[in-house]
C-alpha atoms as a PDB file:
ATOM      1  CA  UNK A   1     -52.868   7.190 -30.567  1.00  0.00           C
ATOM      2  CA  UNK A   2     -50.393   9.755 -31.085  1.00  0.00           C
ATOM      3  CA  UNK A   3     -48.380  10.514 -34.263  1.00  0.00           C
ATOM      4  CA  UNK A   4     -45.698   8.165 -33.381  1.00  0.00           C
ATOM      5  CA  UNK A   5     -47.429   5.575 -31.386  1.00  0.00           C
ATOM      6  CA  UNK A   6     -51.049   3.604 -31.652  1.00  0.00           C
ATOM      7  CA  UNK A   7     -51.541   0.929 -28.992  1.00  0.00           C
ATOM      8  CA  UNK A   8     -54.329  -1.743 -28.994  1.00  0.00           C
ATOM      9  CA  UNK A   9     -54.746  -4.496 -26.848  1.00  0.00           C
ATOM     10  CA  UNK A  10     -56.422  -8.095 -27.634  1.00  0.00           C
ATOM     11  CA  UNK A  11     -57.052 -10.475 -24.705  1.00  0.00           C
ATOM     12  CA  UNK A  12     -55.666 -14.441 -25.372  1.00  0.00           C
ATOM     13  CA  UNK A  13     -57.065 -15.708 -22.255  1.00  0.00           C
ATOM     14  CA  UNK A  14     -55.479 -19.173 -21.094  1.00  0.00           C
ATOM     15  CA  UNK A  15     -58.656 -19.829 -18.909  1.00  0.00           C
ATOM     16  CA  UNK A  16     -62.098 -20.318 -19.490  1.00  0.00           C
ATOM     17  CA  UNK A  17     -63.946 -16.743 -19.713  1.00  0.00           C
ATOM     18  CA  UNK A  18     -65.800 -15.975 -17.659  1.00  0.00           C
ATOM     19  CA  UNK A  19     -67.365 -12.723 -15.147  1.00  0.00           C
ATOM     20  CA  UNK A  20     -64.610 -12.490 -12.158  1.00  0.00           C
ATOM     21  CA  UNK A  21     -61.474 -13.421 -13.907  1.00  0.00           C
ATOM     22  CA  UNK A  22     -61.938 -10.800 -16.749  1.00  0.00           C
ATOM     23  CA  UNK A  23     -61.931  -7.746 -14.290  1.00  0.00           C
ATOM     24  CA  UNK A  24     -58.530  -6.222 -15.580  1.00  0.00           C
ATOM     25  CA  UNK A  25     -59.602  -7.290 -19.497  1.00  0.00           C
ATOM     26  CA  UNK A  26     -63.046  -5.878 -19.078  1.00  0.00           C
ATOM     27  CA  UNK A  27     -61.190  -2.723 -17.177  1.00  0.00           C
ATOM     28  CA  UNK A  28     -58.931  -2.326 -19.648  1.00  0.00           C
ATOM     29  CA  UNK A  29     -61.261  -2.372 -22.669  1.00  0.00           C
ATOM     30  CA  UNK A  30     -64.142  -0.060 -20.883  1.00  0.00           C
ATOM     31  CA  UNK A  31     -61.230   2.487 -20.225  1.00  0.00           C
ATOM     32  CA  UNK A  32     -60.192   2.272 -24.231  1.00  0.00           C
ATOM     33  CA  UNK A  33     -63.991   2.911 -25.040  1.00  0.00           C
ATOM     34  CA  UNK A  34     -64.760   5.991 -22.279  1.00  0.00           C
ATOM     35  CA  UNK A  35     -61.517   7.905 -21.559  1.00  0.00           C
ATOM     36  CA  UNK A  36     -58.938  10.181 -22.916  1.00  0.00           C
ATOM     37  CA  UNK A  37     -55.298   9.101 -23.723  1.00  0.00           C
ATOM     38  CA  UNK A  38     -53.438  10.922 -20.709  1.00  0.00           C
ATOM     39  CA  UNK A  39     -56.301   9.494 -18.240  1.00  0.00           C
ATOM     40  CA  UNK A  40     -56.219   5.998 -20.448  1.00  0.00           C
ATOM     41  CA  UNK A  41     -52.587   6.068 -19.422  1.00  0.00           C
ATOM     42  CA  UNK A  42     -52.358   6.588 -16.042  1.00  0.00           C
ATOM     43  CA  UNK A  43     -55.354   4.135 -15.444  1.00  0.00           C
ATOM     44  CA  UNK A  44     -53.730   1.581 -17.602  1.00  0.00           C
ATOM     45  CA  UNK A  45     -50.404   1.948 -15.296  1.00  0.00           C
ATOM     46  CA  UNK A  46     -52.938   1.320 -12.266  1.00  0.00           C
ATOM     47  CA  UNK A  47     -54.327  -1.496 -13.483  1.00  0.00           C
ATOM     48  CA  UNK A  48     -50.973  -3.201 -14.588  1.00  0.00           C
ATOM     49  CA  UNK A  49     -49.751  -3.378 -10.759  1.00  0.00           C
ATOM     50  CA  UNK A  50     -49.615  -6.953  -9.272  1.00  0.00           C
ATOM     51  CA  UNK A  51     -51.272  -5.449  -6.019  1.00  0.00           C
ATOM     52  CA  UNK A  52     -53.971  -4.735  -8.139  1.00  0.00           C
ATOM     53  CA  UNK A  53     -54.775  -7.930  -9.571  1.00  0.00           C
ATOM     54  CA  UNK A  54     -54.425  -9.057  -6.205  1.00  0.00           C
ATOM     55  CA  UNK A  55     -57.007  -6.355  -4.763  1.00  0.00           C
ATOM     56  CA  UNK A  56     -59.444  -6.849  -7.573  1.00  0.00           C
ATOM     57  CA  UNK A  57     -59.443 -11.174  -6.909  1.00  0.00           C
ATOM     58  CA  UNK A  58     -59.769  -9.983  -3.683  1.00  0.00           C
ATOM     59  CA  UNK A  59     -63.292  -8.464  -4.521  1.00  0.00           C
ATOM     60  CA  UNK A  60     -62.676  -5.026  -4.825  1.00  0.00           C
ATOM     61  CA  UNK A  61     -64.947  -3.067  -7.206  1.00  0.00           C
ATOM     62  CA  UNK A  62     -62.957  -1.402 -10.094  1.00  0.00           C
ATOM     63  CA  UNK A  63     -64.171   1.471  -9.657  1.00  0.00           C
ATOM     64  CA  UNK A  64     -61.856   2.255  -6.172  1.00  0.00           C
ATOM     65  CA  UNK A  65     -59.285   2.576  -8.761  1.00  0.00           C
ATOM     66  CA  UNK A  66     -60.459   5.718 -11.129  1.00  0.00           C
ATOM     67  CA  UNK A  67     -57.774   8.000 -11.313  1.00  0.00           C
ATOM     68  CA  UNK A  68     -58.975  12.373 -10.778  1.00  0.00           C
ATOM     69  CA  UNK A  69     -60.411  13.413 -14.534  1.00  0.00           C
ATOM     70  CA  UNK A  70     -61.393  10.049 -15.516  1.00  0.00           C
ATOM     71  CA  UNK A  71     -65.154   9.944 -16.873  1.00  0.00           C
ATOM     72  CA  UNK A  72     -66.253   7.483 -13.870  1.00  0.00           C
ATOM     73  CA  UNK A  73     -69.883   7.142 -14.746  1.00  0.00           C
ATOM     74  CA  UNK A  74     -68.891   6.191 -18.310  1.00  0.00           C
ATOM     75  CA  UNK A  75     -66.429   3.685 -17.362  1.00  0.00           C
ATOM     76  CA  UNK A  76     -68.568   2.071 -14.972  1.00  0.00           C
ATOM     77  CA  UNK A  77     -71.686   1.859 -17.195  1.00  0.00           C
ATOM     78  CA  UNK A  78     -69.492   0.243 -20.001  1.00  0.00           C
ATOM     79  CA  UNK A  79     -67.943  -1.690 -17.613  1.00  0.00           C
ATOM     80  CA  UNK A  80     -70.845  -3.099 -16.634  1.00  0.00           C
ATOM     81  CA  UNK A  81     -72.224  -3.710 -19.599  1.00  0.00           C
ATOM     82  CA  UNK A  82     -69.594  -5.199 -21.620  1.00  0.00           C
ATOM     83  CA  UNK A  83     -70.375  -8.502 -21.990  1.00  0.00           C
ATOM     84  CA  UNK A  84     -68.078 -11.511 -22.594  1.00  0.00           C
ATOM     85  CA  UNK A  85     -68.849 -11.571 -26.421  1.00  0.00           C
ATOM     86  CA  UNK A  86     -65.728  -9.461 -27.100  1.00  0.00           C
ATOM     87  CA  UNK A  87     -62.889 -10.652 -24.677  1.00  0.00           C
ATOM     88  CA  UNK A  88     -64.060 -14.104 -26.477  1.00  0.00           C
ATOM     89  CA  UNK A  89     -63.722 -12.463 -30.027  1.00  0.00           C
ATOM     90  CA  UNK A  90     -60.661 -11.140 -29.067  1.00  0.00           C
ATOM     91  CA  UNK A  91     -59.735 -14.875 -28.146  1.00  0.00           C
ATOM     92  CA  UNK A  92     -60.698 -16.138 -31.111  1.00  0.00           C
ATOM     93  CA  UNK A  93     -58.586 -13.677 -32.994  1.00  0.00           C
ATOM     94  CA  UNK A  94     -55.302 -14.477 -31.558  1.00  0.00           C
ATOM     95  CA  UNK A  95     -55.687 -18.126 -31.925  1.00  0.00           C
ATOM     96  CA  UNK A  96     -57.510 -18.335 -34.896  1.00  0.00           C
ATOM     97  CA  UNK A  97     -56.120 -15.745 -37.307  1.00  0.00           C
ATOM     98  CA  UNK A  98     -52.588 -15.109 -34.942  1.00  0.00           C
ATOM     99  CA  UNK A  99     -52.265 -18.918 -34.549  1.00  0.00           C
ATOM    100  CA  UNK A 100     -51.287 -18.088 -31.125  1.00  0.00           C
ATOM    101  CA  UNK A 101     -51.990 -20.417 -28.091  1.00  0.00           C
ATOM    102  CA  UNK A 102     -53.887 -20.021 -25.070  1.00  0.00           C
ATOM    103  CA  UNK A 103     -52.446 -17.422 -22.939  1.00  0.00           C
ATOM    104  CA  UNK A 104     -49.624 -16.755 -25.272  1.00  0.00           C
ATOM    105  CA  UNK A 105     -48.431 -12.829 -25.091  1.00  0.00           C
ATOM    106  CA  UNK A 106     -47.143 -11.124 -28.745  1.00  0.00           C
ATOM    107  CA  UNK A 107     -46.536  -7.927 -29.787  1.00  0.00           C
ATOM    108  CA  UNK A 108     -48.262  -7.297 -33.696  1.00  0.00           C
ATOM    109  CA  UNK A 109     -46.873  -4.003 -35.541  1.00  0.00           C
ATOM    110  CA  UNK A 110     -48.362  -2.262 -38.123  1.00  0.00           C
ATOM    111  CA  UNK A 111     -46.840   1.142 -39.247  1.00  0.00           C
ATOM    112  CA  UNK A 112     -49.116   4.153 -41.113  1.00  0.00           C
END
C-alpha cells in the first residue's frame, strides 16, 4: 500500500491444488503476511523470474531466495504453515464471484 497504489493478489489456479505446484502462490502470500513493502517488493521481483519457477520445480527450498532484511524465520514459519484452504478460497473467488475461468489472469480496480 502506498497513497497512490494498493496491490493484492488472488491465485486462479488452472490445476488441481495441491503442495509442490503452489510454491510461488504459497511464497507469494507468506511474504504479503510477514514482510515490509520495500522487502515485499524486491522478493516479489525474485519470485516473478522464470529461472525461478524453474529452480523451485526443480526442488529448491524457498527459502534460498530471501532477499538481506527480509524477516526469514517469519516467512518460513508461515510458509510452512499455510495450508491449501486459502489458495483454494482464493480459487473459488475468481471463478465464483469474478466468473473467471481456470487459470484466467485479470486485473480488478478499486479506487479509495
Amino acid at each position: 500500500t502506498s497513497s497512490h497504489t494498493r496491490v493484492g493478489i488472488l491465485n486462479n489456479p488452472s490445476s488441481k491444488i495441491q503442495e509442490d505446484n503452489t510454491a510461488i502462490a504459497r511464497g507469494i502470500l507468506a511474504a504479503f503476511l510477514t514482510q515490509n513493502n520495500s522487502n515485499l517488493k524486491s522478493f516479489l521481483s525474485k519470485l516473478s523470474k522464470e529461472e525461478t519457477a524453474k529452480s523451485l520445480a526443480a526442488g529448491t527450498k524457498i527459502v534460498k531466495f530471501l532477499i538481506p532484511g527480509m524477516d526469514g524465520d517469519t516467512f518460513e514459519k508461515k510458509y510452512n504453515t499455510l495450508g491449501l484452504d486459502l489458495i483454494k478460497t482464493h480459487q473459488m473467488f475468481c471463478q465464483e464471484v469474478v466468473k473467471l475461468l481456470p487459470g484466467q489472469m485479470a486485473v480488478i480496480s478499486n479506487g479509495r
